[in-house]
C-alpha atoms as a PDB file:
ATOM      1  CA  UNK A   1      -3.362 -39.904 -16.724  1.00  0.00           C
ATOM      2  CA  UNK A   2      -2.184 -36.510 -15.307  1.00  0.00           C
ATOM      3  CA  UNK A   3       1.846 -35.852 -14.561  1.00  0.00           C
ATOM      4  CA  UNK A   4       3.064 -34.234 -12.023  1.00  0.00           C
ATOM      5  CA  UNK A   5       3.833 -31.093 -13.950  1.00  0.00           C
ATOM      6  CA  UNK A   6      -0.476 -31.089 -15.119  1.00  0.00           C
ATOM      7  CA  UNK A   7      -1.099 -31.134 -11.305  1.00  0.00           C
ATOM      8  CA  UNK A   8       1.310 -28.473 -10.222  1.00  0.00           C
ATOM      9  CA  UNK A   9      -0.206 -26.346 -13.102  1.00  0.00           C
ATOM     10  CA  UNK A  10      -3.942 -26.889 -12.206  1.00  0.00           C
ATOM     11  CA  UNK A  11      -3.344 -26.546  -8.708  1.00  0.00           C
ATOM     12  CA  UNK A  12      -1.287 -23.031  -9.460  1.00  0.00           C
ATOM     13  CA  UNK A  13      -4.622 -21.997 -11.751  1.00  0.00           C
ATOM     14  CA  UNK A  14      -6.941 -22.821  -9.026  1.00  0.00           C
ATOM     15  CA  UNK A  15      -5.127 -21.152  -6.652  1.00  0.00           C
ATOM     16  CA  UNK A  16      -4.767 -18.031  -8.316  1.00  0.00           C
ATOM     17  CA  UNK A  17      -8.181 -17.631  -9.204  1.00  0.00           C
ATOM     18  CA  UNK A  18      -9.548 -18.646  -5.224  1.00  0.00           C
ATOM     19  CA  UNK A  19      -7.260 -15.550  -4.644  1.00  0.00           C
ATOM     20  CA  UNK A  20      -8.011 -13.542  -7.057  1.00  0.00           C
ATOM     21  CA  UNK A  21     -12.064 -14.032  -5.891  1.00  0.00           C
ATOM     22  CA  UNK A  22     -10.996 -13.480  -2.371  1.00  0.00           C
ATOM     23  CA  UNK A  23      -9.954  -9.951  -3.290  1.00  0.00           C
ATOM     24  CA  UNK A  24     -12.339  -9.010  -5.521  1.00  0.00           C
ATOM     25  CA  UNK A  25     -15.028  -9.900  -2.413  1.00  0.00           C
ATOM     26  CA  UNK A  26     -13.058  -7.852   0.045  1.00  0.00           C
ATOM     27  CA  UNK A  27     -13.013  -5.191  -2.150  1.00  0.00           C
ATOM     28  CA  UNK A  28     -16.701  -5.108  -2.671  1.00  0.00           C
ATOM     29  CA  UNK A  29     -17.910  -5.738   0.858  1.00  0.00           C
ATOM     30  CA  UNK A  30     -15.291  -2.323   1.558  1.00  0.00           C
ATOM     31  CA  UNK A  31     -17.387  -0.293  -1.546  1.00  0.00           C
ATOM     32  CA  UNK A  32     -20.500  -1.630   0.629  1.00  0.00           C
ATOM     33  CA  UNK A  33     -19.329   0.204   3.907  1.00  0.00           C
ATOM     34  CA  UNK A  34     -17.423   3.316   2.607  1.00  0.00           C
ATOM     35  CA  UNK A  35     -21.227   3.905   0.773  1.00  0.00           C
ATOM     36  CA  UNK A  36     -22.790   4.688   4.179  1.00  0.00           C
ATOM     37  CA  UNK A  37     -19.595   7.090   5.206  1.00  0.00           C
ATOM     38  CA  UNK A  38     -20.136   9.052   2.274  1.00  0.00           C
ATOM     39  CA  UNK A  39     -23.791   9.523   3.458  1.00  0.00           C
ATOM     40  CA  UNK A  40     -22.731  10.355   7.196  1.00  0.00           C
ATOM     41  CA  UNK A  41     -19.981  13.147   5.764  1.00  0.00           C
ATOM     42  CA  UNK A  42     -21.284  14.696   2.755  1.00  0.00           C
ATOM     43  CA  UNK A  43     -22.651  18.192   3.598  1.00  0.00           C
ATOM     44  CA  UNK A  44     -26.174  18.650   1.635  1.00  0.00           C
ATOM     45  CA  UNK A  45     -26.515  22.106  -0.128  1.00  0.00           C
ATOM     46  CA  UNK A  46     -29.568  24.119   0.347  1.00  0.00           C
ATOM     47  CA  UNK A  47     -31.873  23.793  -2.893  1.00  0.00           C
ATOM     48  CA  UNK A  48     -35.279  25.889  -4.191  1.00  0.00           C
ATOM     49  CA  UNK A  49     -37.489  23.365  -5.572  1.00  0.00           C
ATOM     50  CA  UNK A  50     -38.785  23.665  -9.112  1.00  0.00           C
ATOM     51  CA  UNK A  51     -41.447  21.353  -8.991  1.00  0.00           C
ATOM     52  CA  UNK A  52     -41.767  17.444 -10.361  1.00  0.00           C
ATOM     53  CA  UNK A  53     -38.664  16.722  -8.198  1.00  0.00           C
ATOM     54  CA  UNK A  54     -35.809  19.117 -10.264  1.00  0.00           C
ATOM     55  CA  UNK A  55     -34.418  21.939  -8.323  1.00  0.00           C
ATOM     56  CA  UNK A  56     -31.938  24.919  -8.812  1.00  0.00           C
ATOM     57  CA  UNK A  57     -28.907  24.106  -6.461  1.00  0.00           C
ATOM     58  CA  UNK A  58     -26.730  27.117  -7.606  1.00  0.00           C
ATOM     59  CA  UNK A  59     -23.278  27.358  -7.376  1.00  0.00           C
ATOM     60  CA  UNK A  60     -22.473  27.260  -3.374  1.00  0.00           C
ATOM     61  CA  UNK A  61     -19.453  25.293  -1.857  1.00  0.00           C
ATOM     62  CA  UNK A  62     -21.964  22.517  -0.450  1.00  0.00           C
ATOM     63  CA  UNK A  63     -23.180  21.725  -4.003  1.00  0.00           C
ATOM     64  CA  UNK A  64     -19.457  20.121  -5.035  1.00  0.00           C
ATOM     65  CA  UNK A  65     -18.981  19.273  -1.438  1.00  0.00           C
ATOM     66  CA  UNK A  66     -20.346  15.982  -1.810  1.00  0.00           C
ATOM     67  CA  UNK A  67     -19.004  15.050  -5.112  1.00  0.00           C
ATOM     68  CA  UNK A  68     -15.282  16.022  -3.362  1.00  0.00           C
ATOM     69  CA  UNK A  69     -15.783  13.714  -0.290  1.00  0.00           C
ATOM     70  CA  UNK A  70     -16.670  10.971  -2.552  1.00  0.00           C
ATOM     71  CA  UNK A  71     -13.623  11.356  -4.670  1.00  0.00           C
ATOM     72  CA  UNK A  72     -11.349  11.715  -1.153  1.00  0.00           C
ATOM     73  CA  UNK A  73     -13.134   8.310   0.458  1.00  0.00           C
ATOM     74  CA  UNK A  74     -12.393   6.489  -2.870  1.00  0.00           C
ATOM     75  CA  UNK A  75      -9.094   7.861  -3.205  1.00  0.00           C
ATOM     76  CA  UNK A  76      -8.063   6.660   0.118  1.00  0.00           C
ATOM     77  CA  UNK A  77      -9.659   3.654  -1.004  1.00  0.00           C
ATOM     78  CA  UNK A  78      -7.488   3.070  -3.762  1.00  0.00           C
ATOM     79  CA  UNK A  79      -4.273   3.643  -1.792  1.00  0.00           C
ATOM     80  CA  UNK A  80      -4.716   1.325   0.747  1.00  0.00           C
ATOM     81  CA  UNK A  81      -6.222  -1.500  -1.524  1.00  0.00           C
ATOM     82  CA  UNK A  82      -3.271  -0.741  -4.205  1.00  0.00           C
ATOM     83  CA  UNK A  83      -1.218  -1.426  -1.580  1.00  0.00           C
ATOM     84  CA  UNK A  84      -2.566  -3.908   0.335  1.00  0.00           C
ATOM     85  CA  UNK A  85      -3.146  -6.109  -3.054  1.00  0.00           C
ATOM     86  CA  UNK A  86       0.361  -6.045  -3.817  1.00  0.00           C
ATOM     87  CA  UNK A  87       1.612  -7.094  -0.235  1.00  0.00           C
ATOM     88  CA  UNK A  88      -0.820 -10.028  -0.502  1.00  0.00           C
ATOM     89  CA  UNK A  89       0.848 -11.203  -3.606  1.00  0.00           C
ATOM     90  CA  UNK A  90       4.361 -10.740  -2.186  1.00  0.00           C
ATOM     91  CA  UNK A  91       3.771 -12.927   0.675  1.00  0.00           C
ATOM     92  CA  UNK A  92       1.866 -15.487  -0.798  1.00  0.00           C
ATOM     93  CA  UNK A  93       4.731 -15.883  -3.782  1.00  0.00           C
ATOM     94  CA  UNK A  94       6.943 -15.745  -1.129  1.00  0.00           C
ATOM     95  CA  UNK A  95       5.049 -19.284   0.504  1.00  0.00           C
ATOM     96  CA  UNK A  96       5.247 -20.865  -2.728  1.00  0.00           C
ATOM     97  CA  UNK A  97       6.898 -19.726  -6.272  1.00  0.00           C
ATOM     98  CA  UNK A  98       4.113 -18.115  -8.231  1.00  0.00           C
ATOM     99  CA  UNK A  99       4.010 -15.284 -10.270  1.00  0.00           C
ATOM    100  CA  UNK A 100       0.720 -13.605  -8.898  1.00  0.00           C
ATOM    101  CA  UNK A 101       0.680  -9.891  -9.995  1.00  0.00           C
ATOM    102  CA  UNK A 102      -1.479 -10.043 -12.975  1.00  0.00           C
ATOM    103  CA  UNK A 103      -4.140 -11.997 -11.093  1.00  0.00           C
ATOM    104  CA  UNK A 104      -4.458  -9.317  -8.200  1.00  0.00           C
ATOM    105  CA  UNK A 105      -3.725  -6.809 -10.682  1.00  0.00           C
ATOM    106  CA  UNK A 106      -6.966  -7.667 -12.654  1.00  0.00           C
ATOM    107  CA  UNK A 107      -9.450  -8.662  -9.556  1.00  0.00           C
ATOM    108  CA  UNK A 108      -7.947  -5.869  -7.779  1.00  0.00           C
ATOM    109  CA  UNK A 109      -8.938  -3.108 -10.451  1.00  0.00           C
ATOM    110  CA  UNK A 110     -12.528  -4.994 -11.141  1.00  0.00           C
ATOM    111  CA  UNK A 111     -12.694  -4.823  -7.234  1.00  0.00           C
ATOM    112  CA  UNK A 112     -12.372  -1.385  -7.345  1.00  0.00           C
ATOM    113  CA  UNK A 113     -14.349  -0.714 -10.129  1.00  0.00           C
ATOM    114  CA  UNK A 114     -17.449  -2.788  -8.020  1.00  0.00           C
ATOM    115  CA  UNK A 115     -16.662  -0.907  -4.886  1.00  0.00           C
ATOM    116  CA  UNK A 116     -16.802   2.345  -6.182  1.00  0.00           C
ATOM    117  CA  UNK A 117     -19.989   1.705  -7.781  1.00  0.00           C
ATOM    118  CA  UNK A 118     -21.629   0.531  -4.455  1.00  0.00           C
ATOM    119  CA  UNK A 119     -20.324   3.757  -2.805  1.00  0.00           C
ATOM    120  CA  UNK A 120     -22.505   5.651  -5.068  1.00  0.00           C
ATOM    121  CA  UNK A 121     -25.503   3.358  -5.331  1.00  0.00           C
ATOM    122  CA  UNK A 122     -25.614   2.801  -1.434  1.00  0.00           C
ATOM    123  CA  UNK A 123     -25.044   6.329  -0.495  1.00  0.00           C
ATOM    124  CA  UNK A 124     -27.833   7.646  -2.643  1.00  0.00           C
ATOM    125  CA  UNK A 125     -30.290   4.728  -1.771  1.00  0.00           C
ATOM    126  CA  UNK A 126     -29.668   5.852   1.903  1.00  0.00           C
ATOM    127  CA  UNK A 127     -30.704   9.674   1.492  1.00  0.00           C
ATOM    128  CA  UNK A 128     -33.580   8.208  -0.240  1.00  0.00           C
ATOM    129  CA  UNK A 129     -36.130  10.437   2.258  1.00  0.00           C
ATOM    130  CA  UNK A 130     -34.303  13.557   1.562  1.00  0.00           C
ATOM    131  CA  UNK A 131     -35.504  13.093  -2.207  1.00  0.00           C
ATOM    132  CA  UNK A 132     -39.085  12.540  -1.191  1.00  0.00           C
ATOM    133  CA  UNK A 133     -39.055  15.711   0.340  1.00  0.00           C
ATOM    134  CA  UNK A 134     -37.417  17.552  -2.719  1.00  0.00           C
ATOM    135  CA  UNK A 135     -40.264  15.585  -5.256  1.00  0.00           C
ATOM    136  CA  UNK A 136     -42.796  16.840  -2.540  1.00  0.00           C
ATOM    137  CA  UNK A 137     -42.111  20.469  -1.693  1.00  0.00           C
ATOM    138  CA  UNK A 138     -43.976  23.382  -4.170  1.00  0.00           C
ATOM    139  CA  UNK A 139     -41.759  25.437  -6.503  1.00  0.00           C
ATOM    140  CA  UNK A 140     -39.846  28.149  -4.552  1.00  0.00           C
ATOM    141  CA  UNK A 141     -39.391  26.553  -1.908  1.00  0.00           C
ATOM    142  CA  UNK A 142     -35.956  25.839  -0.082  1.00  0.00           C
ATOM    143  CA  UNK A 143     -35.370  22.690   0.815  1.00  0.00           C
ATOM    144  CA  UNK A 144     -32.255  20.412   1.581  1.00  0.00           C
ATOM    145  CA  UNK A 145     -31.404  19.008  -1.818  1.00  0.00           C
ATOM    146  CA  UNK A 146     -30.204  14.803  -1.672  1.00  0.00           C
ATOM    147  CA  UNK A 147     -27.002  13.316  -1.919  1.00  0.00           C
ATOM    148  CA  UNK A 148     -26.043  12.488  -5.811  1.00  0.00           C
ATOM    149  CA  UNK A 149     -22.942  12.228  -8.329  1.00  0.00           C
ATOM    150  CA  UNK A 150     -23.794  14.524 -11.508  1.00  0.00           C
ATOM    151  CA  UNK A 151     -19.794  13.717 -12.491  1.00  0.00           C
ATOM    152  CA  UNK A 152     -19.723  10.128 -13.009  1.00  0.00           C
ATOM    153  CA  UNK A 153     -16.514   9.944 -14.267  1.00  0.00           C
ATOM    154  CA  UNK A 154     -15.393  10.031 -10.166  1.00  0.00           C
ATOM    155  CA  UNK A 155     -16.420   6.680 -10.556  1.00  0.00           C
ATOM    156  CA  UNK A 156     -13.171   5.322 -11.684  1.00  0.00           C
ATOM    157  CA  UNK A 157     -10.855   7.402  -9.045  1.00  0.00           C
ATOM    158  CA  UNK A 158     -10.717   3.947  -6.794  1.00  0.00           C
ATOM    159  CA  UNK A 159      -9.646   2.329  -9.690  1.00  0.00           C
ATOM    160  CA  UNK A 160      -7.211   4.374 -11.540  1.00  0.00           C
ATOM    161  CA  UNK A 161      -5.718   5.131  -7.785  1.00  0.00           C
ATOM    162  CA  UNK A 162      -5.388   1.030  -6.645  1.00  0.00           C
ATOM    163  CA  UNK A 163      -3.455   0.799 -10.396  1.00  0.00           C
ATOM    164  CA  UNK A 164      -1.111   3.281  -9.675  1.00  0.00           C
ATOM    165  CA  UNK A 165      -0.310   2.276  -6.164  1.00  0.00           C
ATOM    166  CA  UNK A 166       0.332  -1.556  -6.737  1.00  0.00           C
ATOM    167  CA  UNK A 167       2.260  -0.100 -10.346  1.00  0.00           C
ATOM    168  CA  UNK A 168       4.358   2.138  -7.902  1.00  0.00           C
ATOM    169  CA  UNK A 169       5.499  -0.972  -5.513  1.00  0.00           C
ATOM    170  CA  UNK A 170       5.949  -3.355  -8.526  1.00  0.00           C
ATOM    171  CA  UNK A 171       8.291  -0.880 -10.320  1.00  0.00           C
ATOM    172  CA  UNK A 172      10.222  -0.714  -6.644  1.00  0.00           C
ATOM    173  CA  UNK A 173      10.229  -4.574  -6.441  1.00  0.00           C
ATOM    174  CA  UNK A 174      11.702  -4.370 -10.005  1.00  0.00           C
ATOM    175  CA  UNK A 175      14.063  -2.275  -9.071  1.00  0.00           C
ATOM    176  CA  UNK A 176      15.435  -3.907  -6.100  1.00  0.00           C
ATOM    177  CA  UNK A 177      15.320  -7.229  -7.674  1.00  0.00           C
ATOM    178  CA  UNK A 178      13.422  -8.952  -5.074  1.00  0.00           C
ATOM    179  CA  UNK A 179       9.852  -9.965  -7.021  1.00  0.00           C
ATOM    180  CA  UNK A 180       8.984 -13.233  -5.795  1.00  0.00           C
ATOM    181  CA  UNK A 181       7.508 -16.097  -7.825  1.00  0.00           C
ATOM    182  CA  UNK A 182       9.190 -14.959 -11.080  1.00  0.00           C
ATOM    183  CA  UNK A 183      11.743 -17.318 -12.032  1.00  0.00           C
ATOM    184  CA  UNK A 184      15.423 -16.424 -11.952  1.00  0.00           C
ATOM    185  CA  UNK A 185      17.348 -16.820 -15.215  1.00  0.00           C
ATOM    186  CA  UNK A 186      19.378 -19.521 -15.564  1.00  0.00           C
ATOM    187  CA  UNK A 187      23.421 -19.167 -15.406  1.00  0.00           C
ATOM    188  CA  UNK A 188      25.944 -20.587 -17.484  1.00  0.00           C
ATOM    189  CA  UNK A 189      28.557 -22.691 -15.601  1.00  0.00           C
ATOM    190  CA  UNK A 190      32.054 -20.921 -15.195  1.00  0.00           C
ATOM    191  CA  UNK A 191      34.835 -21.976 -17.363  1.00  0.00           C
ATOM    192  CA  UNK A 192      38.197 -21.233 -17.754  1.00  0.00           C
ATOM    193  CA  UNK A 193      38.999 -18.625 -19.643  1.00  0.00           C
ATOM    194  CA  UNK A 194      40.759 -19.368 -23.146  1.00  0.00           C
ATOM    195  CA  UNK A 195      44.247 -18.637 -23.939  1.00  0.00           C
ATOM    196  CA  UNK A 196      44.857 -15.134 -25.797  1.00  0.00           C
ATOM    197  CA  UNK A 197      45.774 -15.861 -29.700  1.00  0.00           C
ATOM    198  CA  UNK A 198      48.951 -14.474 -30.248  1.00  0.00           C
ATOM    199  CA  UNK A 199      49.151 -11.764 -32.872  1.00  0.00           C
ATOM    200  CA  UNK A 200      49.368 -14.011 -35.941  1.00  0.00           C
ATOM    201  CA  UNK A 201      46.050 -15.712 -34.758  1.00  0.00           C
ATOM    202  CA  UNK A 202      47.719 -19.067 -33.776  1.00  0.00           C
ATOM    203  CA  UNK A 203      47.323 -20.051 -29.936  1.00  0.00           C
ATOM    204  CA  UNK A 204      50.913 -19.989 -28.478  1.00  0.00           C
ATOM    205  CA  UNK A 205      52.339 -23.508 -27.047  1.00  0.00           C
ATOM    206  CA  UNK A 206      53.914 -24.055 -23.828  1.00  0.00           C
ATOM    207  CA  UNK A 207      57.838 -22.738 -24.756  1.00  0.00           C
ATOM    208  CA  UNK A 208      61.250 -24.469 -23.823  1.00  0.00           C
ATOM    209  CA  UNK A 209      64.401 -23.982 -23.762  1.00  0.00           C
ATOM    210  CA  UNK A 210      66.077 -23.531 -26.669  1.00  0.00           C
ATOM    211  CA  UNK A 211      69.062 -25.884 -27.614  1.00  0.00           C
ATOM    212  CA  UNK A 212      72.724 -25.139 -27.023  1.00  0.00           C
ATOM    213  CA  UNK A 213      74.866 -23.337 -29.845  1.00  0.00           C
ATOM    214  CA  UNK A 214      78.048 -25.232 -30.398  1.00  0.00           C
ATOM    215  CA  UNK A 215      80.044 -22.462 -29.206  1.00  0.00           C
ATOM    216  CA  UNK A 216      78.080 -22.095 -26.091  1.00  0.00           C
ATOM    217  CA  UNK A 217      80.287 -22.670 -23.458  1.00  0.00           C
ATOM    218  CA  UNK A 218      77.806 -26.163 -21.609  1.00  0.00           C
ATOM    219  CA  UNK A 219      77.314 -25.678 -17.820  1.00  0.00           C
ATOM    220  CA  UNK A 220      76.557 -28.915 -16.898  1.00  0.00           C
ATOM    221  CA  UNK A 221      78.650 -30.392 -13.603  1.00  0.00           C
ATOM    222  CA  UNK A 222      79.739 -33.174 -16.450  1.00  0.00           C
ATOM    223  CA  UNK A 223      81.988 -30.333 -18.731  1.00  0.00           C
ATOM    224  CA  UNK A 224      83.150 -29.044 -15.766  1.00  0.00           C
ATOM    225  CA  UNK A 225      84.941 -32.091 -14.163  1.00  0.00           C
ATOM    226  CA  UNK A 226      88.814 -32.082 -15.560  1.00  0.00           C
END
């Protein structure tokens, strides 16, 4: 039989990871339509064909134009989905007290990872009839050469972007002390604060008078009635 504290945890699990899917879809479905931007913008260099589809593209501003609007669309990418990610997780620990900033941390980064990806693949499927042209045309001719990514390793600007941005707001949130869903630490009850040990070490006792000397002179009304 499951307690109380089994269901809580399960339904905490379950709920992170419906979440943490929900993201990672978003994120995708946003690589899917930023792929067909890149193909509208991109400017496509002029190319002499070499024959068998490989051409000589030189060293013109048109040739790394495309490479650099691809890095700006996923860079913008990764801004607004760092952000976004970690506004989600603020709001929804905010509903109900769960730590969730690992779990969009993780399907937020493979998110990006998958939507950077289909910005490449889709915008290169699309200019697909620009490289028939290019596999068709005789050597010397000039012809306008296809979209492509030569420097793969802009594949992982949407990434390393969306983990700097939800980093940035989660070391703000630290700051400020105001990170929902993570537990505050528990205080000790007040208590009253001992009594100073005298300098000998021994905790002084409430003092009283001392006694009369014999040849105090006693000021009681009694000794002074004749």
């Amino acid at each position: 039989m499951k307690t109380e504290g089994g269901r809580s945890g399960a339904s905490g699990v379950g709920r992170g990871l419906a979440v943490a899917a929900a993201v990672f879809g978003v994120m995708a479905l946003l690589g899917a339509l930023l792929g067909p931007l890149w193909w509208w913008l991109a400017p496509r260099p002029e190319v002499t064909a070499l024959g068998d589809g490989d051409v000589f593209a030189g060293a013109t501003e048109e040739v790394f134009a495309g490479e650099g609007y691809f890095v700006l669309i996923t860079a913008t990418a990764g801004i607004v989905t760092g952000y976004a990610c970690y506004m989600i997780q603020f709001r929804l620990s905010e509903r109900r007290e769960q730590d969730l900033r690992l779990v969009l941390l993780l399907a937020g980064f493979l998110g990006a990872v998958a939507g950077s990806a289909l910005v490449w693949r889709i915008g290169v499927a699309l200019d697909a009839p620009a490289r028939e042209v290019v596999l068709a045309a005789e050597p010397g001719d000039t012809v306008t050469g296809a979209l492509q990514l030569q420097a793969l390793a802009f594949l992982i600007v949407w990434p390393f972007v969306h983990v700097l941005q939800y980093g940035l707001l989660d070391g703000i949130s630290l700051l400020r002390s105001d990170q929902p869903g993570v537990p505050e630490p528990l205080r000790e009850p007040e208590s009253l604060a001992p009594t100073p040990p005298s300098p000998n070490g021994q905790v002084p006792h409430a003092t009283t008078a001392p006694p009369a000397s014999e040849g105090e002179e006693r000021t009681d009304p009694e000794s002074r009635r004749p």
